[in-house]
C-alpha atoms as a PDB file:
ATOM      1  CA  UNK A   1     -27.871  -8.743   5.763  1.00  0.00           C
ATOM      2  CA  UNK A   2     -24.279  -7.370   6.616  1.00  0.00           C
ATOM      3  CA  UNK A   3     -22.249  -6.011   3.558  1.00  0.00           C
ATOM      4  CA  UNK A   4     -18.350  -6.534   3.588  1.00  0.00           C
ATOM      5  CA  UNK A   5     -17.103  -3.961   0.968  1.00  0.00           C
ATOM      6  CA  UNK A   6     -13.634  -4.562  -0.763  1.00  0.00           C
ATOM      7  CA  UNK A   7     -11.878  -2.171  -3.329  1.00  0.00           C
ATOM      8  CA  UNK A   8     -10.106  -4.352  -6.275  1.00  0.00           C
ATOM      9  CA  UNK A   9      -6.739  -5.376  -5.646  1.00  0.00           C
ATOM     10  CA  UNK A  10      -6.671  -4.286  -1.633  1.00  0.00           C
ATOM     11  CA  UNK A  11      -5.312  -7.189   0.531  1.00  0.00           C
ATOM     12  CA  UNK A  12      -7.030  -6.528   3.798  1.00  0.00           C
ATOM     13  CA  UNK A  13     -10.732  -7.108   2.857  1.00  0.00           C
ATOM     14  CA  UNK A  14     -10.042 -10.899   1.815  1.00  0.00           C
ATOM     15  CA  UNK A  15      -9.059 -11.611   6.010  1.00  0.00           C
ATOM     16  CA  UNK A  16     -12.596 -10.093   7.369  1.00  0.00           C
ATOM     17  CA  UNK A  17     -14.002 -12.383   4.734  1.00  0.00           C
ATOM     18  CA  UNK A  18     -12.460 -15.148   5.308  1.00  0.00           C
ATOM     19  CA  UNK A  19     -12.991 -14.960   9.065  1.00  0.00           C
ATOM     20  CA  UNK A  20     -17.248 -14.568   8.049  1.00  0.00           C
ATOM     21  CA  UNK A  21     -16.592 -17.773   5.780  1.00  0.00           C
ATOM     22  CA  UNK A  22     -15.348 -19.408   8.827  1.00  0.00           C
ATOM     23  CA  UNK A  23     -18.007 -18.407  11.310  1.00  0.00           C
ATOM     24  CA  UNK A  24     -20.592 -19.419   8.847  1.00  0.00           C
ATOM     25  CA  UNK A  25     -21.931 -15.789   8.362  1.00  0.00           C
ATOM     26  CA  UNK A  26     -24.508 -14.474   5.074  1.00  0.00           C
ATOM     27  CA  UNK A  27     -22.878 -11.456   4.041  1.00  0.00           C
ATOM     28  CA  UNK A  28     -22.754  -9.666   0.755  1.00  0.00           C
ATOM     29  CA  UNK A  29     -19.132  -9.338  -0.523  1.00  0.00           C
ATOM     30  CA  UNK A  30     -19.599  -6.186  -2.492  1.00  0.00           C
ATOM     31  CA  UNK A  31     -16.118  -5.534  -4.699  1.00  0.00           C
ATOM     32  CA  UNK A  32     -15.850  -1.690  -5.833  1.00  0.00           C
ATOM     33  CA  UNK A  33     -13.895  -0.323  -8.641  1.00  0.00           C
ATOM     34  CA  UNK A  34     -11.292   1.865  -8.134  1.00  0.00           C
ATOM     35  CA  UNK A  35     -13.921   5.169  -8.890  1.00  0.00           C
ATOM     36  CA  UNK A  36     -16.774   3.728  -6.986  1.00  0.00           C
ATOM     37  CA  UNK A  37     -14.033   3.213  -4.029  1.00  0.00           C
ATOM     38  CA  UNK A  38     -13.024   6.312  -4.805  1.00  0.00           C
ATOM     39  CA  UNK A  39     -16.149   8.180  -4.711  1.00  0.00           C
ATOM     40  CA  UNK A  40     -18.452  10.285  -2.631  1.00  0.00           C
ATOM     41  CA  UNK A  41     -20.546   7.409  -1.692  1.00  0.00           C
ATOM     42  CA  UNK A  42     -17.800   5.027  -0.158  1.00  0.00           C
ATOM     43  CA  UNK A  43     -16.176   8.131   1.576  1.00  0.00           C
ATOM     44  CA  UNK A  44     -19.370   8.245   4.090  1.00  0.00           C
ATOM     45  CA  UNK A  45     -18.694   4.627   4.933  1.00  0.00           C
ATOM     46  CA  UNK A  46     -14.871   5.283   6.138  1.00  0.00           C
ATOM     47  CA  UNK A  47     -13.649   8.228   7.082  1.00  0.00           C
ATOM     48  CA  UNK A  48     -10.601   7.775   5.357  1.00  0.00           C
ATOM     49  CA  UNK A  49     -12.230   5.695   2.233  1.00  0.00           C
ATOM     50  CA  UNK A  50     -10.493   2.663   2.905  1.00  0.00           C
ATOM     51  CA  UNK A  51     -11.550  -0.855   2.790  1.00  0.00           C
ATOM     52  CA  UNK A  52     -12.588  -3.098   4.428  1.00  0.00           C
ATOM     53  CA  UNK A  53     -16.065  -1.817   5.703  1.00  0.00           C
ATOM     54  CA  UNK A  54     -18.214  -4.237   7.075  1.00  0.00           C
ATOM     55  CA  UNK A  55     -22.231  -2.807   7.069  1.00  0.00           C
ATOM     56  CA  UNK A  56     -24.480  -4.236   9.699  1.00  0.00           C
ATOM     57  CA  UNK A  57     -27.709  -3.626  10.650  1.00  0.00           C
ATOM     58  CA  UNK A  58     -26.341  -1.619  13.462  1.00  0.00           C
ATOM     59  CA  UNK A  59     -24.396   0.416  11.386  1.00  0.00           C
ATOM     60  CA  UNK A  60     -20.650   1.063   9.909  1.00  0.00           C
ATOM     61  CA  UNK A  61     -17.519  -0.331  11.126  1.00  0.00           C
ATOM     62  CA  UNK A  62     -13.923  -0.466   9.767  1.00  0.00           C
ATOM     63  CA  UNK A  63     -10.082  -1.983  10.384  1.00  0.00           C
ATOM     64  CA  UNK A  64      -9.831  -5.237   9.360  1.00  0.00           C
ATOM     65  CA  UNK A  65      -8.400  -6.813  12.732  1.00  0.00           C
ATOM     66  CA  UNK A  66     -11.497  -5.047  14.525  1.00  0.00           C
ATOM     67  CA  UNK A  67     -13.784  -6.345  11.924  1.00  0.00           C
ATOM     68  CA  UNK A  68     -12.127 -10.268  12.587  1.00  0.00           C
ATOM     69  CA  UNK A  69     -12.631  -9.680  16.275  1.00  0.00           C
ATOM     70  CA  UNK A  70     -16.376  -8.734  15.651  1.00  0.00           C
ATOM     71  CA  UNK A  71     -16.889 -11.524  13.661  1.00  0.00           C
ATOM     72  CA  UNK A  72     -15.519 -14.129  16.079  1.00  0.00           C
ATOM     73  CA  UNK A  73     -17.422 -12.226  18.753  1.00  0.00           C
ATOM     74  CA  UNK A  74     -20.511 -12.221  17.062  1.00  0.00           C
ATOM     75  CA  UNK A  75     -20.402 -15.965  16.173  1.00  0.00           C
ATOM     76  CA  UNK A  76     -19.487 -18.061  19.130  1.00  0.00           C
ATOM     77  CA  UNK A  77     -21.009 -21.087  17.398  1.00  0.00           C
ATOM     78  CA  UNK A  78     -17.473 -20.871  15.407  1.00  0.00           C
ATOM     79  CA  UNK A  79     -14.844 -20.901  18.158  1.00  0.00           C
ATOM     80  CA  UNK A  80     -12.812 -18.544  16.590  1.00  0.00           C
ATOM     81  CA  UNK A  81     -12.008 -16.911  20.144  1.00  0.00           C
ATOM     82  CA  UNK A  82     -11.292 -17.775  23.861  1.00  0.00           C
ATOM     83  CA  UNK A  83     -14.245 -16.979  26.765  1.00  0.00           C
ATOM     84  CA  UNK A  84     -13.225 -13.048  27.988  1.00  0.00           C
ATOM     85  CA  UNK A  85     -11.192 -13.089  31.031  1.00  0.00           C
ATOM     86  CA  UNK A  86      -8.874 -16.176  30.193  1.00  0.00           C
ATOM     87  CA  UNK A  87      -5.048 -15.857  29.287  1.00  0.00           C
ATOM     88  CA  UNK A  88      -5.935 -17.717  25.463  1.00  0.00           C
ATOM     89  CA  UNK A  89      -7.949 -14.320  24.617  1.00  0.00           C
ATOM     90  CA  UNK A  90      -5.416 -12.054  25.812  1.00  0.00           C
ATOM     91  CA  UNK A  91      -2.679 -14.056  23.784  1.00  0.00           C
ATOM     92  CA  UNK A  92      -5.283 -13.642  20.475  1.00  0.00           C
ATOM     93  CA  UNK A  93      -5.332  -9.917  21.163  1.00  0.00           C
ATOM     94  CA  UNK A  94      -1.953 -10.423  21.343  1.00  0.00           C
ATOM     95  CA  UNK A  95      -1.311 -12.254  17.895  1.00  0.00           C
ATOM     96  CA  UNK A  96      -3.444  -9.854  16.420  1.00  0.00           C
ATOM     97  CA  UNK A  97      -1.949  -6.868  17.687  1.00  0.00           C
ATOM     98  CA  UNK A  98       1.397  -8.272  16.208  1.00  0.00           C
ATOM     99  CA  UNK A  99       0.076  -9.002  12.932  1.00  0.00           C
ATOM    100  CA  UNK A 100      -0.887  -5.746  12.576  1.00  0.00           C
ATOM    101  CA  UNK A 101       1.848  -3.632  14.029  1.00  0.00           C
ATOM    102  CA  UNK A 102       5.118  -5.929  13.724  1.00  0.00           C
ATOM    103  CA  UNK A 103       4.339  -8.493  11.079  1.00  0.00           C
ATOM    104  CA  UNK A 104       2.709  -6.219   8.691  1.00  0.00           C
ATOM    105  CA  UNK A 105       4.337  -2.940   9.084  1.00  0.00           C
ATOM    106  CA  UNK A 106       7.430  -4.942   8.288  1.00  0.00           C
ATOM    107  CA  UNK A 107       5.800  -5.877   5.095  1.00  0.00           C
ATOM    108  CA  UNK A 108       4.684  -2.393   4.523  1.00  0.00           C
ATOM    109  CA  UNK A 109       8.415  -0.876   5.142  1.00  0.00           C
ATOM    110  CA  UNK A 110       9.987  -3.210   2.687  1.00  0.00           C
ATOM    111  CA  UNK A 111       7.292  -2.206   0.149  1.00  0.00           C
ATOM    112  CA  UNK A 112       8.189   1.031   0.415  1.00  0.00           C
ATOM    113  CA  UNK A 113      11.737   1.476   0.434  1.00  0.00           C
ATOM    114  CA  UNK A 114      12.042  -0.987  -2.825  1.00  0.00           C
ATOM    115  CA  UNK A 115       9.221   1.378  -4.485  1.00  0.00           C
ATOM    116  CA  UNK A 116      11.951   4.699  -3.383  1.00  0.00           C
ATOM    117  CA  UNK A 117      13.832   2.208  -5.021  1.00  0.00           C
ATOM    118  CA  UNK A 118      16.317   2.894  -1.080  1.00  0.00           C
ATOM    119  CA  UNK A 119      18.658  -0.533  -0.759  1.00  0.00           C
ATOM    120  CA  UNK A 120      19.774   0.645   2.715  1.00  0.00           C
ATOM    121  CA  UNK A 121      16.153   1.156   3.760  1.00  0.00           C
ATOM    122  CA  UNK A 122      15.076  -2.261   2.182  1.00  0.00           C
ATOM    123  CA  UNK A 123      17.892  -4.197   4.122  1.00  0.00           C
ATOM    124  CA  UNK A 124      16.697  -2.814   7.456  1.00  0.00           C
ATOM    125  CA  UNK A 125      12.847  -3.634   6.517  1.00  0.00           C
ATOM    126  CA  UNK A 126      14.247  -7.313   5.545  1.00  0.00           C
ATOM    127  CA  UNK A 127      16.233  -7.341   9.087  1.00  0.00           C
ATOM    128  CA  UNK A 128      13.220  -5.731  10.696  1.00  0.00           C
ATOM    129  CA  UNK A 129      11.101  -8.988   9.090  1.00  0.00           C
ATOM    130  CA  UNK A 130      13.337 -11.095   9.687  1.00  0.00           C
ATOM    131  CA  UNK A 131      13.382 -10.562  13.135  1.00  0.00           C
ATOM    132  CA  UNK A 132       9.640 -10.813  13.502  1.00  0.00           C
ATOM    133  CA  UNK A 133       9.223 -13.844  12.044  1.00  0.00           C
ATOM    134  CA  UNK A 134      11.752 -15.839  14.163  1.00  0.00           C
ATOM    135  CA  UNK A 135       9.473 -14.185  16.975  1.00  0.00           C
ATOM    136  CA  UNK A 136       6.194 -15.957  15.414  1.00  0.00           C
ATOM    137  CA  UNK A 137       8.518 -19.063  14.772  1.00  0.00           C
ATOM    138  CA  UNK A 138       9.509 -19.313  17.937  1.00  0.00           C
ATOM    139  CA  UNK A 139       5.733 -19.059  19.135  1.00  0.00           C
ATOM    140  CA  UNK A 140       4.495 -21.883  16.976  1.00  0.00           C
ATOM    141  CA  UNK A 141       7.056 -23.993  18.082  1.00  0.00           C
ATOM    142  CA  UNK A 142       5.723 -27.410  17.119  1.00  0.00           C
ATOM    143  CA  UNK A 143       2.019 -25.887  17.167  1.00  0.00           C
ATOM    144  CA  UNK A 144      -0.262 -25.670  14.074  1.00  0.00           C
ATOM    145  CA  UNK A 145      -1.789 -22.257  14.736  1.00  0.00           C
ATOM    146  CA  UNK A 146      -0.742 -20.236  17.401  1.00  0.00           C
ATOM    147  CA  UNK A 147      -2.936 -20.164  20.556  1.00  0.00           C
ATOM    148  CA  UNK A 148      -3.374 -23.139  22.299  1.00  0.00           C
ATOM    149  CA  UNK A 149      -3.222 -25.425  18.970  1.00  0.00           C
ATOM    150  CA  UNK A 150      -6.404 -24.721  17.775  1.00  0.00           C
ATOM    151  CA  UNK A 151      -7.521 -22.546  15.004  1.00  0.00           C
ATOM    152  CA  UNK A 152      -9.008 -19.324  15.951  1.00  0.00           C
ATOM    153  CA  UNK A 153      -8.892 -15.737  14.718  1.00  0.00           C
ATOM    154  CA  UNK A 154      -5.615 -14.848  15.394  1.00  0.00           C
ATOM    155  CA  UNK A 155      -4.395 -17.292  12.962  1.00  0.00           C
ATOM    156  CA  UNK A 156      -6.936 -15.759  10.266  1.00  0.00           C
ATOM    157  CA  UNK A 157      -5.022 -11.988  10.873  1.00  0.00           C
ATOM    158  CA  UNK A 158      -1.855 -13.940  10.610  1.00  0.00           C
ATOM    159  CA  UNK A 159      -2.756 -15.569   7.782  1.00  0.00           C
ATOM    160  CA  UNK A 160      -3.739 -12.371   6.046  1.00  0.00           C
ATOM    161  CA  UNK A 161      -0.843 -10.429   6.839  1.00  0.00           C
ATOM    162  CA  UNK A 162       1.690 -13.772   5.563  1.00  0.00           C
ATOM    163  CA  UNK A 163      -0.873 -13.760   2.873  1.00  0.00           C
ATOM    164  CA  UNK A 164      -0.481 -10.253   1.470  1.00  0.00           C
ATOM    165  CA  UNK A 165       3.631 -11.177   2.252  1.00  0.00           C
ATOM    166  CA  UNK A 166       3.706 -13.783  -0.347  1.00  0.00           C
ATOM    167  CA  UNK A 167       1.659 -11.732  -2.638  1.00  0.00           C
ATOM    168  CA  UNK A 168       3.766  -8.991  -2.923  1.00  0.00           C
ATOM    169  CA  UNK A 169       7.369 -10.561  -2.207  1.00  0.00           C
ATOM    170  CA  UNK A 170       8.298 -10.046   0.900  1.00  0.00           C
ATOM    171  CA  UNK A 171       7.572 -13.554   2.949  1.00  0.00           C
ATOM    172  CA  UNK A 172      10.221 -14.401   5.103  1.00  0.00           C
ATOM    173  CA  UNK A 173      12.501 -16.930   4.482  1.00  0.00           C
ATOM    174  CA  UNK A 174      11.008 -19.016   6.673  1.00  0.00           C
ATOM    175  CA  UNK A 175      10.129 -22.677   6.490  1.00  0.00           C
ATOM    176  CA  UNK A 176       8.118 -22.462   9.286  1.00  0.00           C
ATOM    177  CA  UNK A 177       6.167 -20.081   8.464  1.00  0.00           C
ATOM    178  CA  UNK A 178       5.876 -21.138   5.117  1.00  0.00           C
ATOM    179  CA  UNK A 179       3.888 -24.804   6.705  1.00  0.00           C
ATOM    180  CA  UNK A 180       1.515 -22.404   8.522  1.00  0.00           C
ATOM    181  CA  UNK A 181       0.472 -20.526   5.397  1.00  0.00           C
ATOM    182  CA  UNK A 182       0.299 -23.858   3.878  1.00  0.00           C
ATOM    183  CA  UNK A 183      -1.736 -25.323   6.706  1.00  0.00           C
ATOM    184  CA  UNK A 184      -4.271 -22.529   6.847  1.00  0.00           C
ATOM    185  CA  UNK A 185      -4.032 -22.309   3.144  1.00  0.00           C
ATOM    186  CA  UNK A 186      -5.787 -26.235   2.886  1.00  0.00           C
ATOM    187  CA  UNK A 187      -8.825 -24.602   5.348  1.00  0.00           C
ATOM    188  CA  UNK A 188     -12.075 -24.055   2.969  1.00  0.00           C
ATOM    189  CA  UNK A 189     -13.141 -20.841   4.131  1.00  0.00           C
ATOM    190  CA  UNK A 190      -9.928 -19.406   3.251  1.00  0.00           C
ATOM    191  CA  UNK A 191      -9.994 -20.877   0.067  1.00  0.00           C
ATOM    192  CA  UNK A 192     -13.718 -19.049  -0.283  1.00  0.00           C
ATOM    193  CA  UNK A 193     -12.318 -16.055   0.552  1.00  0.00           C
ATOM    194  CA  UNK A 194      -9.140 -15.851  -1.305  1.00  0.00           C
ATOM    195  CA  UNK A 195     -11.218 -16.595  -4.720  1.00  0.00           C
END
């Protein structure tokens, strides 16, 4: 049985769990405390000590957006991601690239300059944010997730990062955006994995 392990309080664990509700998957969800995720034990399942880790029979693996790709890879029965080769799995790649590296590190720099407490470095995070979400707005269009209409993994990264955005105070001001949350919000396994 695969092990998903998840330090209290960090926001990316919830998304590789939520993508194993939706693929149907048995997994343990183990949930460290801060000195377990802290310790000796947890550091020889990432080299950095982060979470998530995901433990498989095969072995260790780590990132969170990796981990969702795995899962929708290793669960075809679910549909969470376009046959290899077509233009739909390049553009989930693609939303999943962008949750990481624009959508999130947006969140990230906002975080940051509030906690240095910097208003000039805020303002450019919120600008920076701002700017990506009219990019994902734009994308959805009229849409309800965003590849080809239909749910799939990309949405579930997404949905993590926009997640962790409302979370900590930094969704954009969005309405759009805000009825995509909402949308994946009403889908069970996210409600499973959110709980």
């Amino acid at each position: 049985m695969q092990r998903l392990f998840q330090r209290q309080g960090a926001g990316r664990p919830p998304r590789v769990r939520w993508a194993l509700e939706e693929a149907g998957a048995a997994y343990e969800y183990v949930v460290m405390d801060q000195e377990e995720g802290n310790g000796p034990k947890h550091a020889e399942r990432h080299p950095l000590g982060r979470v998530p880790v995901l433990e498989t029979d095969d072995g260790l693996l780590f990132e969170s957006a990796a981990l969702c790709l795995h899962v929708a890879d290793s669960y075809p029965e679910a549909n969470l991601i376009a046959p290899l080769g077509t233009r739909e799995r390049a553009q989930i790649y693609q939303w999943v690239s962008f949750a990481m590296t624009e959508l999130e590190q947006a969140m990230l720099r906002i975080l940051s300059a509030r906690h240095k407490g910097d208003v000039e470095a805020t303002a450019s995070g919120e600008r920076r944010m701002a700017k990506t979400a009219t990019a994902l707005e734009e994308a959805l269009g009229d849409d309800d997730y965003i590849v080809g209409n239909r749910f799939t993994v990309a949405d579930i990264v997404l949905g993590g990062v926009l997640e962790s955005a409302r979370k900590y105070g930094t969704f954009p001001d969005s309405p759009v955006l805000l009825a995509y949350l909402e949308r994946l919000d009403a889908r069970p396994a996210k409600q499973r994995a959110y709980s």
